[in-house]
C-alpha atoms as a PDB file:
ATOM      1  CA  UNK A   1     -33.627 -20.767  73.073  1.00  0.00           C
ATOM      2  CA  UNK A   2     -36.262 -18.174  74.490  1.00  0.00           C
ATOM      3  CA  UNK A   3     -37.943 -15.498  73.142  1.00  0.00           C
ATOM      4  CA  UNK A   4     -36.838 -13.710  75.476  1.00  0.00           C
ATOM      5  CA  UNK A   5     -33.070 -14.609  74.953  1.00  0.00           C
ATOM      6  CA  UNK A   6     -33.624 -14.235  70.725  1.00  0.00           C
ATOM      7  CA  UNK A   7     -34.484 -10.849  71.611  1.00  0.00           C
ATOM      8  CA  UNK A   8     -31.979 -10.114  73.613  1.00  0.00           C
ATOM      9  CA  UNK A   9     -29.390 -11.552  71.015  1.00  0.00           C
ATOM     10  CA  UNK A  10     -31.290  -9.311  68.281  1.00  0.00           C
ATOM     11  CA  UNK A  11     -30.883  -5.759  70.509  1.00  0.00           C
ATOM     12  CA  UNK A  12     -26.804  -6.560  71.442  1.00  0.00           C
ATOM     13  CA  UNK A  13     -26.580  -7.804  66.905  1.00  0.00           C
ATOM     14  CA  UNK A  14     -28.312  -4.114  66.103  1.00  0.00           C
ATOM     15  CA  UNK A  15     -25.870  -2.447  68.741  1.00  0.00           C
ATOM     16  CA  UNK A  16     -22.623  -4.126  67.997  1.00  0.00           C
ATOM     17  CA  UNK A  17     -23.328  -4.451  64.077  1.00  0.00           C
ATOM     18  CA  UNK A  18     -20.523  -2.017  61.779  1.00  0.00           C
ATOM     19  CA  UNK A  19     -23.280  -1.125  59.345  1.00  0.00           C
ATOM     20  CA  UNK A  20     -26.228  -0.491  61.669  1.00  0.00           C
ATOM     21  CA  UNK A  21     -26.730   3.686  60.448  1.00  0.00           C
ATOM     22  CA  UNK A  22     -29.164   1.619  57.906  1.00  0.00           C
ATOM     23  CA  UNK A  23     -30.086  -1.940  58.088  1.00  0.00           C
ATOM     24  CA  UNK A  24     -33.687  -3.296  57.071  1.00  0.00           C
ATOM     25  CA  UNK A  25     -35.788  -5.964  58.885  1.00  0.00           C
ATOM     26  CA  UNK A  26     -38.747  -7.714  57.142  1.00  0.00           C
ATOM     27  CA  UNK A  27     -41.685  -8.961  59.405  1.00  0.00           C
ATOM     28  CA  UNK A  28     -44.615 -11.078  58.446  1.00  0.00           C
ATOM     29  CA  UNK A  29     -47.223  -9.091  59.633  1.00  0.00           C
ATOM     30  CA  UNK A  30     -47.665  -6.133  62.544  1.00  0.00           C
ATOM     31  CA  UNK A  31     -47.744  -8.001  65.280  1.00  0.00           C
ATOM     32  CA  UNK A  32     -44.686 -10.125  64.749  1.00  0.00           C
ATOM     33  CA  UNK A  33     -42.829  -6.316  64.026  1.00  0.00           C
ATOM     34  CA  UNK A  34     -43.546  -4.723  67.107  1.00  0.00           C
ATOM     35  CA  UNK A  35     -43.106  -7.617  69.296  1.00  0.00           C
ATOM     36  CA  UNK A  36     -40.185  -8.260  68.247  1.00  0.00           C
ATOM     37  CA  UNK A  37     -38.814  -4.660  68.355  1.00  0.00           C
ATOM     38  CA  UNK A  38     -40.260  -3.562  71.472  1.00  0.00           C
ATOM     39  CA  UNK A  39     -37.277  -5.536  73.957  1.00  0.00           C
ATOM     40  CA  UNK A  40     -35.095  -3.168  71.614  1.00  0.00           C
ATOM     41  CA  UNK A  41     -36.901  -0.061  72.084  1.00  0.00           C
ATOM     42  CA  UNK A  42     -37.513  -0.998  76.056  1.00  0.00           C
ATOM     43  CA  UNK A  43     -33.680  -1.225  76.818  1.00  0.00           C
ATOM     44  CA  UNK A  44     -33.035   2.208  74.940  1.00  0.00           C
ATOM     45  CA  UNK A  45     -35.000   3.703  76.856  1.00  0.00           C
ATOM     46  CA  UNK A  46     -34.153   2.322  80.009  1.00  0.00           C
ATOM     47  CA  UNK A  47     -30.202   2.891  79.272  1.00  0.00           C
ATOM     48  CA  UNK A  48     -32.193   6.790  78.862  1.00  0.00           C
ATOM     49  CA  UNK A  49     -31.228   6.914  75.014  1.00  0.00           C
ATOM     50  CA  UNK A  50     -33.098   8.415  72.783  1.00  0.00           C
ATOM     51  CA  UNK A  51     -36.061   6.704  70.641  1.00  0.00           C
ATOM     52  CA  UNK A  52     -37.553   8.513  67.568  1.00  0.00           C
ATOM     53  CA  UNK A  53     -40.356   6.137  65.873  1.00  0.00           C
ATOM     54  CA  UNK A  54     -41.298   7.510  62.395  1.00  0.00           C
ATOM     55  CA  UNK A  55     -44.979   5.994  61.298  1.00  0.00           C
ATOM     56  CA  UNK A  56     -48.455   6.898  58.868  1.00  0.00           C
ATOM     57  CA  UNK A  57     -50.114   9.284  60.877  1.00  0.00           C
ATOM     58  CA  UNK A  58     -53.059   7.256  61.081  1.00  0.00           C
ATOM     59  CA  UNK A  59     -51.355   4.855  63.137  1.00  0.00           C
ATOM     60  CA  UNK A  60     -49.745   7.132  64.993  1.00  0.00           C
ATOM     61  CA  UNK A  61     -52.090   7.368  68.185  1.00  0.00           C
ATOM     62  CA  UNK A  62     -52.408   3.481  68.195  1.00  0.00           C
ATOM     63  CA  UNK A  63     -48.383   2.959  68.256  1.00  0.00           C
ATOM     64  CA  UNK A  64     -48.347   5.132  71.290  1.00  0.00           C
ATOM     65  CA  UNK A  65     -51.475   3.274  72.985  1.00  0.00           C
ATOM     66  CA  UNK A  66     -49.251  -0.015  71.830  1.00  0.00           C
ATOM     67  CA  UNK A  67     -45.976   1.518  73.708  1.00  0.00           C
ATOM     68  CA  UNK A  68     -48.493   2.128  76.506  1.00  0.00           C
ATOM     69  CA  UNK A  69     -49.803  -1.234  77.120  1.00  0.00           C
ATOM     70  CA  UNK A  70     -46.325  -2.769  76.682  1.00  0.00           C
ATOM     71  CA  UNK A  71     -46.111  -0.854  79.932  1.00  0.00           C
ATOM     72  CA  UNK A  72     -43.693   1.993  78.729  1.00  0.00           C
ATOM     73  CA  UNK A  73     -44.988   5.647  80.153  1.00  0.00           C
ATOM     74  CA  UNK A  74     -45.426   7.462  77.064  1.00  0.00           C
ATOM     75  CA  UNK A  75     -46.097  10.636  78.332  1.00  0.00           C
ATOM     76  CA  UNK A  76     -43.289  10.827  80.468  1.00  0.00           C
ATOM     77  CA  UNK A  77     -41.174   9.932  78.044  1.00  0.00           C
ATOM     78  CA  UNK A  78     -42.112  11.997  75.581  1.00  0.00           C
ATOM     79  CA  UNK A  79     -42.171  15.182  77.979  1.00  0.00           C
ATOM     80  CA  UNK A  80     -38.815  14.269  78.707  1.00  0.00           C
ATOM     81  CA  UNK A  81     -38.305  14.499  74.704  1.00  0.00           C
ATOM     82  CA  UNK A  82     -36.977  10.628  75.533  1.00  0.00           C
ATOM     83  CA  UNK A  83     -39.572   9.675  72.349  1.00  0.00           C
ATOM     84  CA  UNK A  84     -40.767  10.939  69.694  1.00  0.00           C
ATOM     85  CA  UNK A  85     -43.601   9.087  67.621  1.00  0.00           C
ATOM     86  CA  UNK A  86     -43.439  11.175  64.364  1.00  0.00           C
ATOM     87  CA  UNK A  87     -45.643  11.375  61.960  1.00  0.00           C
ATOM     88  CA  UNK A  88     -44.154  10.384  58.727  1.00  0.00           C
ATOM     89  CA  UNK A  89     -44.773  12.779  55.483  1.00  0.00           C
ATOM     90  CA  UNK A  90     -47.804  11.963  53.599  1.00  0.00           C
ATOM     91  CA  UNK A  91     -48.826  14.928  51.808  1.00  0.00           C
ATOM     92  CA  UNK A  92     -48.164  12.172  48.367  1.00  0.00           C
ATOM     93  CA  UNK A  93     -51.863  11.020  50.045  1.00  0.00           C
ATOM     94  CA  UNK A  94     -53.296  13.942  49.165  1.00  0.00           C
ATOM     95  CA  UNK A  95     -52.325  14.186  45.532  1.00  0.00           C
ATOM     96  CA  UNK A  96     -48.616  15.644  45.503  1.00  0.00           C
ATOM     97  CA  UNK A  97     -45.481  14.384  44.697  1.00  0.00           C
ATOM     98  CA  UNK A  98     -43.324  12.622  47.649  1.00  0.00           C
ATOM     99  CA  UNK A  99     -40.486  15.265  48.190  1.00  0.00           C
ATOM    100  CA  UNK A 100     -37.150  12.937  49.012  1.00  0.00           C
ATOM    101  CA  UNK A 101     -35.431  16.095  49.852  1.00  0.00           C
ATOM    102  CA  UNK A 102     -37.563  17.288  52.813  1.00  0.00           C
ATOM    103  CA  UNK A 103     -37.748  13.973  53.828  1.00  0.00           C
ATOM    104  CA  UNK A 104     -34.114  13.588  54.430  1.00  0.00           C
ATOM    105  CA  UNK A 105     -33.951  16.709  56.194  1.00  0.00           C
ATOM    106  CA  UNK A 106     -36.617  15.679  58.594  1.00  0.00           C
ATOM    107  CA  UNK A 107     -34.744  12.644  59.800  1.00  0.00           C
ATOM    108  CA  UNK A 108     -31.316  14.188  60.067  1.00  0.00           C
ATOM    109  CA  UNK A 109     -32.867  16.327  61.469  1.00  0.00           C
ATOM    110  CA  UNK A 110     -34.432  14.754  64.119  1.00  0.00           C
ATOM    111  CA  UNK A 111     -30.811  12.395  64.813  1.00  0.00           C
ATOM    112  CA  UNK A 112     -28.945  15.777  64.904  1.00  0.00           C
ATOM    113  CA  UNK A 113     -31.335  17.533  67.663  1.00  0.00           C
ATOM    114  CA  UNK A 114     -31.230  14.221  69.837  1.00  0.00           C
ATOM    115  CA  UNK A 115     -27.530  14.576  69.799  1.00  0.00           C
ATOM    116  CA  UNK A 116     -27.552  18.543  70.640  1.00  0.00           C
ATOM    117  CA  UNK A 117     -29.895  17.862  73.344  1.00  0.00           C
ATOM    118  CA  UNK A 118     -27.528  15.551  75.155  1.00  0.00           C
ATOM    119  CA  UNK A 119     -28.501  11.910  74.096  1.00  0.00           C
ATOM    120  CA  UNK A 120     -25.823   9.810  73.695  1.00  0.00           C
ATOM    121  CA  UNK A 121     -27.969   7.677  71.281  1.00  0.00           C
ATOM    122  CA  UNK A 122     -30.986   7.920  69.448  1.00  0.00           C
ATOM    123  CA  UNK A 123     -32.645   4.060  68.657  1.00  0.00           C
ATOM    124  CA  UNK A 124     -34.320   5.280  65.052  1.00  0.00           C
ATOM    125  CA  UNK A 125     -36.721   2.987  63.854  1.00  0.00           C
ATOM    126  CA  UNK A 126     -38.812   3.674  60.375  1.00  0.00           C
ATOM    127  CA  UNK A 127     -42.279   1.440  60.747  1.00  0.00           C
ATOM    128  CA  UNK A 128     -42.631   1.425  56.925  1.00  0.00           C
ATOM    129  CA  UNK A 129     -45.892   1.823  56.835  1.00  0.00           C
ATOM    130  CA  UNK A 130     -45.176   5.514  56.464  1.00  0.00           C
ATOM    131  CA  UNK A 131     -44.778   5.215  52.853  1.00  0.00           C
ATOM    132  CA  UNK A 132     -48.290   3.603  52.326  1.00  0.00           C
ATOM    133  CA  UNK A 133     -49.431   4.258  48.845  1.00  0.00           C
ATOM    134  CA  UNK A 134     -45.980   5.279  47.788  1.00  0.00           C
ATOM    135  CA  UNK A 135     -44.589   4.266  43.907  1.00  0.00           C
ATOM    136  CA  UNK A 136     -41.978   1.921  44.618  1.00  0.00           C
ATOM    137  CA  UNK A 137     -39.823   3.750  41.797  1.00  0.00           C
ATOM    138  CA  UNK A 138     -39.725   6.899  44.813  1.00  0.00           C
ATOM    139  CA  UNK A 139     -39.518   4.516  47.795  1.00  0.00           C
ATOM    140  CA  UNK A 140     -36.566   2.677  46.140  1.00  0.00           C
ATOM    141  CA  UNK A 141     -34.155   6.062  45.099  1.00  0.00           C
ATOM    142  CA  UNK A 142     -35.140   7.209  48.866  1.00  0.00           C
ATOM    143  CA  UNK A 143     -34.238   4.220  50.600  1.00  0.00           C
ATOM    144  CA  UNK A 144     -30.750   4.377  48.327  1.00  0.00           C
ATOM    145  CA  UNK A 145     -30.090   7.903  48.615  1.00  0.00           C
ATOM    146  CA  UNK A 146     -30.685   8.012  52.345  1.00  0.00           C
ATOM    147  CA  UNK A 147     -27.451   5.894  52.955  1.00  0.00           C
ATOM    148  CA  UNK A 148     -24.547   8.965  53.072  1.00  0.00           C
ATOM    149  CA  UNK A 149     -27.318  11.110  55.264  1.00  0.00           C
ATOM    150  CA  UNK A 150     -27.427   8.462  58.142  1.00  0.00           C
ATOM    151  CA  UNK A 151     -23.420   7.730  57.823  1.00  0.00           C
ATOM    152  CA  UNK A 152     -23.244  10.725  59.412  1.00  0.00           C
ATOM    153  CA  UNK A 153     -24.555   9.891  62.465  1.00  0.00           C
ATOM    154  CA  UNK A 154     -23.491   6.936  65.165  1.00  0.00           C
ATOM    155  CA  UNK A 155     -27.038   6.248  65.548  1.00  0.00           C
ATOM    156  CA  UNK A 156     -28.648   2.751  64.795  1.00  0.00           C
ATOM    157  CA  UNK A 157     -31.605   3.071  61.904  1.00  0.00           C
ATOM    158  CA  UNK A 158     -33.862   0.306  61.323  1.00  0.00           C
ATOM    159  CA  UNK A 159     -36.219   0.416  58.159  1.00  0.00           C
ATOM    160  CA  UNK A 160     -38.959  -2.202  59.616  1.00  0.00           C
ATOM    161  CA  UNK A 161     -40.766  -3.433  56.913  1.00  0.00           C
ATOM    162  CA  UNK A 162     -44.486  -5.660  57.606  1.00  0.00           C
ATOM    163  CA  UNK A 163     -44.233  -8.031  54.364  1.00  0.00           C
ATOM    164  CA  UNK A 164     -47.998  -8.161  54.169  1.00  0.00           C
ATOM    165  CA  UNK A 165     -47.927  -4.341  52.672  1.00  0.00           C
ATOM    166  CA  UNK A 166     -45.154  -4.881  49.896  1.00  0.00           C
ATOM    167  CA  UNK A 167     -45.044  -6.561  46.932  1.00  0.00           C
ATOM    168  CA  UNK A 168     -42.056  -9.399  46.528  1.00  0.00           C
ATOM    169  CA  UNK A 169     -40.050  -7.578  43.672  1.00  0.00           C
ATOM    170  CA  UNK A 170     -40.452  -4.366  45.712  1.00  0.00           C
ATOM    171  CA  UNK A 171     -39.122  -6.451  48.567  1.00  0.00           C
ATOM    172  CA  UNK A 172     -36.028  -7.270  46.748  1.00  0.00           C
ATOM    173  CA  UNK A 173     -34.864  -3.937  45.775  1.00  0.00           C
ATOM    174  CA  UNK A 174     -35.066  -2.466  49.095  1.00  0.00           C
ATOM    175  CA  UNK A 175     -33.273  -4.518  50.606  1.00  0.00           C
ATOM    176  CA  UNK A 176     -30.601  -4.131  48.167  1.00  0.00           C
ATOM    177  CA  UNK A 177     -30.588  -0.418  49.549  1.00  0.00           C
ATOM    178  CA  UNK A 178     -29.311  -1.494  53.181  1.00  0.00           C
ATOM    179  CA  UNK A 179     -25.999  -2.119  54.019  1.00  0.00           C
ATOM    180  CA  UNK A 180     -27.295  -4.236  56.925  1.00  0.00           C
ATOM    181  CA  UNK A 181     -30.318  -6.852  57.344  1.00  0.00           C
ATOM    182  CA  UNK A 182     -31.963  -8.713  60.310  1.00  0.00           C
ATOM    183  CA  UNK A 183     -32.416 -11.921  59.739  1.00  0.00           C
ATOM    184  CA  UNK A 184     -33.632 -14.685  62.254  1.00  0.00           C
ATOM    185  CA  UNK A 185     -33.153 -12.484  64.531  1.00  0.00           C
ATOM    186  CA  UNK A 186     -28.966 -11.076  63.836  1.00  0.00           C
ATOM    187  CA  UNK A 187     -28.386  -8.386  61.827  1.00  0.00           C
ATOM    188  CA  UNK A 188     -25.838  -8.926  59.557  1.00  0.00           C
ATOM    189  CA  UNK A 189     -23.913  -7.493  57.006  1.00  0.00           C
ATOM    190  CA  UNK A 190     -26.058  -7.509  53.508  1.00  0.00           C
ATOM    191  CA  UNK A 191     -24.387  -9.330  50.765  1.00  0.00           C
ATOM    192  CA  UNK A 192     -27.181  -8.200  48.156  1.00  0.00           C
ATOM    193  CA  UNK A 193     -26.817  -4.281  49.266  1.00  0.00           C
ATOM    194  CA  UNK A 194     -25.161  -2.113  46.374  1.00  0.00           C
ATOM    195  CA  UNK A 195     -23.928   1.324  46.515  1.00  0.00           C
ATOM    196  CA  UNK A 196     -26.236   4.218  45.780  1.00  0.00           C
ATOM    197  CA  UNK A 197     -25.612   5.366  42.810  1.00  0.00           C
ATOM    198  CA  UNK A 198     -24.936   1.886  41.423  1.00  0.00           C
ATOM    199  CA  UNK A 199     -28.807   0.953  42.530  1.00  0.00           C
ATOM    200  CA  UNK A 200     -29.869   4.583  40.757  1.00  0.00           C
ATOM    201  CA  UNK A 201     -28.049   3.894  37.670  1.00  0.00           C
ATOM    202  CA  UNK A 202     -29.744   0.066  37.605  1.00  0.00           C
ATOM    203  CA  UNK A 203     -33.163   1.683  38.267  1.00  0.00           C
ATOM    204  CA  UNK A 204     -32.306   4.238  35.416  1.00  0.00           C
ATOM    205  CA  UNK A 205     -31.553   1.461  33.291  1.00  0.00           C
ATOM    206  CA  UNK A 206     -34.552  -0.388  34.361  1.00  0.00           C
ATOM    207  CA  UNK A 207     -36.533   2.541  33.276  1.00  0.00           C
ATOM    208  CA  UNK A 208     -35.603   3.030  30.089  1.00  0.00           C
ATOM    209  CA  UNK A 209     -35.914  -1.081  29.475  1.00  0.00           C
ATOM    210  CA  UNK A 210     -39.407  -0.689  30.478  1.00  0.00           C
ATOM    211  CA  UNK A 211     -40.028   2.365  28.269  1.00  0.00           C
ATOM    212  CA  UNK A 212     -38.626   1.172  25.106  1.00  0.00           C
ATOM    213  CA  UNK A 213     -40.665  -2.281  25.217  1.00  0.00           C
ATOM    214  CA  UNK A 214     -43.444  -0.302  25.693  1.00  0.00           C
ATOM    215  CA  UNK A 215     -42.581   2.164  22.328  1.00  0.00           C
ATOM    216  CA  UNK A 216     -42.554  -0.855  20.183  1.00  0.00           C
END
């Protein structure tokens, strides 16, 4: 089979899939992510659907030159409000605490406006390398507490993950957060994925495990 055609199969498994509002996808490395996202973000935007990217702001400029090359118009696009690259919170960079809350807000947010703004679809897709230099025991509760915010919307959300910036344990729980998960190129549903306030409680648990081995 193609490339072209694995693609293709991967864009119509994200579409048709029951539990795409949150499903992760785990690349090797950067270039593997976007090339194999960008047939997905092309047909969006040709079927004139929405597409809101969410990325570290230092990356943000070279995602857009990225789009550009691929041949995608960015600044049409995104003076048609088609796309939105957005620049995902970071102010945990400079010293303060990662606030889940506002972060939430920000991407319902952002699915509600599409949707008030006529778009019958928005294709969301998190490039995880937002949460650079985030504690996994915030990126985890996030990741499992965003669930019931994006059930509320019809919209597709895809948490892309580049394996080369996570650490394997790390790996495991977050994708224990996602109902859905792309792999070899289908999305389907996640048999390791546990509610949210079952994967809290474990965490919880986890914690206090940790903290009493260390009191002894």
């Amino acid at each position: 089979m193609s490339t072209q055609s694995k693609e293709s199969r991967m864009a119509a498994s994200i579409l048709n899939d029951a539990h795409r509002h949150h499903l992760c996808a785990f690349f090797y490395d950067q270039e593997e992510e976007f090339r194999r996202l960008l047939p997905y973000v092309v047909d969006g935007l040709a079927a004139g659907e929405k597409a809101i990217h969410f990325i570290h702001p230092k990356n943000r400029e070279a995602h857009r030159q990225r789009l550009a090359a691929a041949g995608i118009d960015v600044e049409a696009v995104e003076r048609s409000g088609q796309l939105e690259v957005v620049a995902g919170p970071n102010g945990y960079l400079e010293g303060s605490l990662f606030d889940q809350d506002r972060t939430m807000r920000i991407i319902d947010h952002l699915l509600s406006e599409a949707r008030e703004k006529g778009f019958r679809q928005s294709r969301f897709i998190g490039f995880m390398d937002w949460t650079e230099g985030l504690r996994s025991q915030d990126l985890v509760p996030f990741e499992a507490l965003l669930n019931p915010v994006l059930e509320k919307h019809a919209d597709p959300v895809i948490c892309a993950y580049d394996l080369s910036l996570f650490k394997g344990a790390d790996v495991i729980d977050l994708m224990r957060t996602h109902p859905a998960a792309l792999i070899g190129g289908v999305v389907q549903q996640n048999p390791f994925y546990i509610a949210p306030e079952e994967m809290l409680e474990e965490l919880r648990a986890r914690d206090e495990f940790e903290r009493d081995e260390r009191e002894r």
